[in-house]
Protein backbone atom coordinates (compact mmCIF):
# COMPACT_ATOMS: atom_id res chain seq x y z
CA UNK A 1 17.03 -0.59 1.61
CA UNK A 2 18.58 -0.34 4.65
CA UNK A 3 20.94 2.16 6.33
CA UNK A 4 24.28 2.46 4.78
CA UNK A 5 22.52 0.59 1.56
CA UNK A 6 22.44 3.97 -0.58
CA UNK A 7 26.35 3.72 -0.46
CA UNK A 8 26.24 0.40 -1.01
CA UNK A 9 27.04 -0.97 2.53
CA UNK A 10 30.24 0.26 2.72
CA UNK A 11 29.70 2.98 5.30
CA UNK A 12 31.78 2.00 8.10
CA UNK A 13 29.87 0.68 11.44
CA UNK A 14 29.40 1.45 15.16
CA UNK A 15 28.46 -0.41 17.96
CA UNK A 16 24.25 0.44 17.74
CA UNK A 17 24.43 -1.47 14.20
CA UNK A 18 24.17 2.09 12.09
CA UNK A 19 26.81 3.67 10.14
CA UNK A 20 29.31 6.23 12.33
CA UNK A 21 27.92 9.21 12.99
CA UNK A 22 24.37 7.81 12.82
CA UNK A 23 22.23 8.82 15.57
CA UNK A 24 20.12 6.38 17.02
CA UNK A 25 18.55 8.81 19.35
CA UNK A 26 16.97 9.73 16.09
CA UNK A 27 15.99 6.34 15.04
CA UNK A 28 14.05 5.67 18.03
CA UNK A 29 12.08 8.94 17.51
CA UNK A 30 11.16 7.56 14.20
CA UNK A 31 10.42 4.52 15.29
CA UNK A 32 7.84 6.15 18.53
CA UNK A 33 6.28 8.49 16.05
CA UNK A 34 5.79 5.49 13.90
CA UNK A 35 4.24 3.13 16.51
CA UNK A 36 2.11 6.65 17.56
CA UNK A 37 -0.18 6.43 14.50
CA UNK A 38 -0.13 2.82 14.26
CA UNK A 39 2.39 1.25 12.72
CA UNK A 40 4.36 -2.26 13.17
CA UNK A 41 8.39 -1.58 13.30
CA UNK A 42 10.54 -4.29 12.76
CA UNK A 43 14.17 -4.32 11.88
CA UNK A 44 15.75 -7.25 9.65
CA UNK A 45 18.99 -7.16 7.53
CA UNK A 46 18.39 -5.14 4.46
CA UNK A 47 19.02 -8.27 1.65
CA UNK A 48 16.11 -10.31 3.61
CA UNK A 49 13.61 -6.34 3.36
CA UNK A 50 14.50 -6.62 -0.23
CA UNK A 51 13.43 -10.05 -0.67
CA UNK A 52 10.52 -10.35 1.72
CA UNK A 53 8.73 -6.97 -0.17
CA UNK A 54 9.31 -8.37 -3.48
CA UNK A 55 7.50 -10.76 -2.79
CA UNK A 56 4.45 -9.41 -1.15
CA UNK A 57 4.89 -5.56 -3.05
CA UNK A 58 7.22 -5.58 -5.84
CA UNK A 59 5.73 -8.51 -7.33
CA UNK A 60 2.34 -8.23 -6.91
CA UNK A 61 1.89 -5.24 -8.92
CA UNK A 62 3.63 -7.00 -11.84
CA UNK A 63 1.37 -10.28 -11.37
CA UNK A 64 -1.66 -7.57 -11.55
CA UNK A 65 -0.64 -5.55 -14.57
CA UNK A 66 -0.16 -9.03 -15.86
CA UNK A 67 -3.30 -10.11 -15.03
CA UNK A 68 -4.97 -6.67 -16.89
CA UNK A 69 -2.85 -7.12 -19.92
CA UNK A 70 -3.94 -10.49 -20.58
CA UNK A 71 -7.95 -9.73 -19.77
CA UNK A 72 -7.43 -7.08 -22.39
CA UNK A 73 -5.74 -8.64 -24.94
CA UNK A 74 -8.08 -11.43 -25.55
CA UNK A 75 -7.82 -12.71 -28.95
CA UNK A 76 -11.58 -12.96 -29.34
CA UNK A 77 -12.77 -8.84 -29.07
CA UNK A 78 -16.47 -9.93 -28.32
CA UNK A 79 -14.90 -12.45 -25.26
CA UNK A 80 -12.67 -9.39 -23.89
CA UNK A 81 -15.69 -7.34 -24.09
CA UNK A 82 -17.72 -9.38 -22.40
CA UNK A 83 -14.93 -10.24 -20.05
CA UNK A 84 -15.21 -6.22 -18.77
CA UNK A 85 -18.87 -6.09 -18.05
CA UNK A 86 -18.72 -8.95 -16.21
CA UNK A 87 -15.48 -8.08 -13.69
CA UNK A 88 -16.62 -7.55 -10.55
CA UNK A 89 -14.66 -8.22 -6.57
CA UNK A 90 -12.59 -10.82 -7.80
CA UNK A 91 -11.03 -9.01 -10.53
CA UNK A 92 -11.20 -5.52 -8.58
CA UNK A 93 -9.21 -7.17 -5.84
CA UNK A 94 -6.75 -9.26 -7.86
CA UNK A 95 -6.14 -6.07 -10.69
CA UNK A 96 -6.35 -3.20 -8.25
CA UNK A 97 -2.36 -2.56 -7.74
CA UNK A 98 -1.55 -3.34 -11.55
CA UNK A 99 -3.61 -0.64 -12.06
CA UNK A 100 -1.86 1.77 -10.34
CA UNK A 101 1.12 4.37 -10.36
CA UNK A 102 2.88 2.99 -12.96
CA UNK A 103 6.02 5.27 -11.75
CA UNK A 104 6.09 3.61 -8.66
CA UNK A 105 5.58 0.19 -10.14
CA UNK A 106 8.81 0.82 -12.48
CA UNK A 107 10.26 2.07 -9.42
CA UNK A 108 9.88 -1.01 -7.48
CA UNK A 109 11.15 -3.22 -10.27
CA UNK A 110 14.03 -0.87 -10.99
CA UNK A 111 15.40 -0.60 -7.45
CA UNK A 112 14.84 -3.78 -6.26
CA UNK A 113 15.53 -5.77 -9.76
CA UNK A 114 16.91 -9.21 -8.47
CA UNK A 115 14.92 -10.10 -5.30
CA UNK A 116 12.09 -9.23 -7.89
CA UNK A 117 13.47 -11.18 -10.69
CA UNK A 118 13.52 -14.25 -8.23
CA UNK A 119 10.21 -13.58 -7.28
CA UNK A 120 8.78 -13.39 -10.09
CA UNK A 121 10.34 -16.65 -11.14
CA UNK A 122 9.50 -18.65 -8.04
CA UNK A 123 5.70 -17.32 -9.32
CA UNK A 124 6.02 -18.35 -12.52
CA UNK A 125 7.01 -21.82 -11.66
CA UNK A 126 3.91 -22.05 -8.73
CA UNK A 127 1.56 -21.32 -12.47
CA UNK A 128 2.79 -23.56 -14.78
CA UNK A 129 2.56 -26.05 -11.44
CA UNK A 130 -1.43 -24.89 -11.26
CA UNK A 131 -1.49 -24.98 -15.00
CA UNK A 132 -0.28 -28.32 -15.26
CA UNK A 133 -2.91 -29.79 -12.69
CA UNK A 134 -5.31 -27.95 -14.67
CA UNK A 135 -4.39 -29.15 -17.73
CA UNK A 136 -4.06 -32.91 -16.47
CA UNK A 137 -7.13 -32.67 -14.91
CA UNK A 138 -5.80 -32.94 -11.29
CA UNK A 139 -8.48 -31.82 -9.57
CA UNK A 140 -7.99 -33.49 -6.46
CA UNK A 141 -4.41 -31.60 -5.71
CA UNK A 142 -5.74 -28.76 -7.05
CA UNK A 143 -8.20 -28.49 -4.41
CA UNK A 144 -5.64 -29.72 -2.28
CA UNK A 145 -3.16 -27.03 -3.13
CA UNK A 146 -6.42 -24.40 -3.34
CA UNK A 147 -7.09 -25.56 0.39
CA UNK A 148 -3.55 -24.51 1.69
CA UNK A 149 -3.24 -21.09 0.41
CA UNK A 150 -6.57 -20.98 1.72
CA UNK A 151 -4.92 -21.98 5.28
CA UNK A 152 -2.09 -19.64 4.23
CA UNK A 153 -3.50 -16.47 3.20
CA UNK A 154 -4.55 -15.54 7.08
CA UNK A 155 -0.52 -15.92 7.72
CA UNK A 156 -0.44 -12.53 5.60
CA UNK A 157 -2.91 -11.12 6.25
CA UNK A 158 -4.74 -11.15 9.65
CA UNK A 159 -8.34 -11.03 9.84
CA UNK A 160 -9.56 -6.65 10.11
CA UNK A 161 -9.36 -5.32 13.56
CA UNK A 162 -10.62 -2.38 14.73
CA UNK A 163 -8.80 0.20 14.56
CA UNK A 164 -6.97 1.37 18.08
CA UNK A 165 -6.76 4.85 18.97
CA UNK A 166 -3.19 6.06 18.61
CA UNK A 167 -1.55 6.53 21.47
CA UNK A 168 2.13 5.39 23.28
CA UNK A 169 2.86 1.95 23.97
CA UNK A 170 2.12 0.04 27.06
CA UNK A 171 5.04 -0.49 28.96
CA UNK A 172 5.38 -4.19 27.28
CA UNK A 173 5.17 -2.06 24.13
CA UNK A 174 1.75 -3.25 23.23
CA UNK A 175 -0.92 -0.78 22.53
């Protein structure tokens, strides 16, 4: 959330966008310390953070622990057995944040309950979508639909780069 969010937005503002009596002297050496070791700052209204890491945090660990608790409870034992030995990168990849701090997963959901309540159901509606082409035997738009989010997923996620050394900004503020 963002400043003033704790108190529910009501904190009165100034003129830097903060509540009074926030110092934005203190921001920006927050923000330098941040861009020191590496990371990307960018400010947005704190509705739109709430949404945007629902969908690409929040959510994802819920799709994953999904994803485990239906592996496991195949109805078949032998199948769910089978299904174990055989998980390789696929399923490491896809389960790996289900499978994690399940504090901080309850966490998410808890603080963050109705962008990740939409998300969740603007995901379940893109699976029934891939279920129904599945189940109508739609191949064609699957592998139609299969090709974007292949053309998509870069938008995410950027190819690896090496890593830069840390260091200040350029003067353009690129490193």
């Amino acid at each position: 959330a963002g400043v003033g969010e704790a108190a529910g937005g009501q904190l009165p503002r100034q003129l830097g966008g903060g509540p009074v009596g926030f110092d934005v002297r203190r921001l920006q050496q927050v923000r330098d310390l941040a861009e020191l070791v590496g990371a990307r700052w960018l400010c947005c209204d704190a509705n739109q953070h709430d949404r945007a890491v629902a969908l690409i945090s929040h959510m994802p660990v819920l799709v994953s622990a999904a994803l485990l608790e239906a592996a496991d409870v195949e109805a078949d034992g032998a199948t769910a057995q089978l299904a174990r030995q055989l998980a390789s990168s696929g399923f490491a990849d896809t389960s790996r944040i289900g499978g994690g701090n399940p504090a901080l997963g309850t966490l998410m959901a808890r603080h963050n309950r109705d962008a990740v309540l939409a998300a969740l159901g603007r995901y379940r509606q893109h699976i029934e979508a891939l279920e129904q082409l599945v189940q109508q035997q739609r191949w064609g738009e699957l592998e139609q639909r299969l090709s974007r989010c292949q053309q998509l997923r870069p938008e995410f996620l950027p190819p690896a780069t090496a890593m830069e050394p840390p260091g200040p900004p350029a003067a353009d503020g690129r490193r």
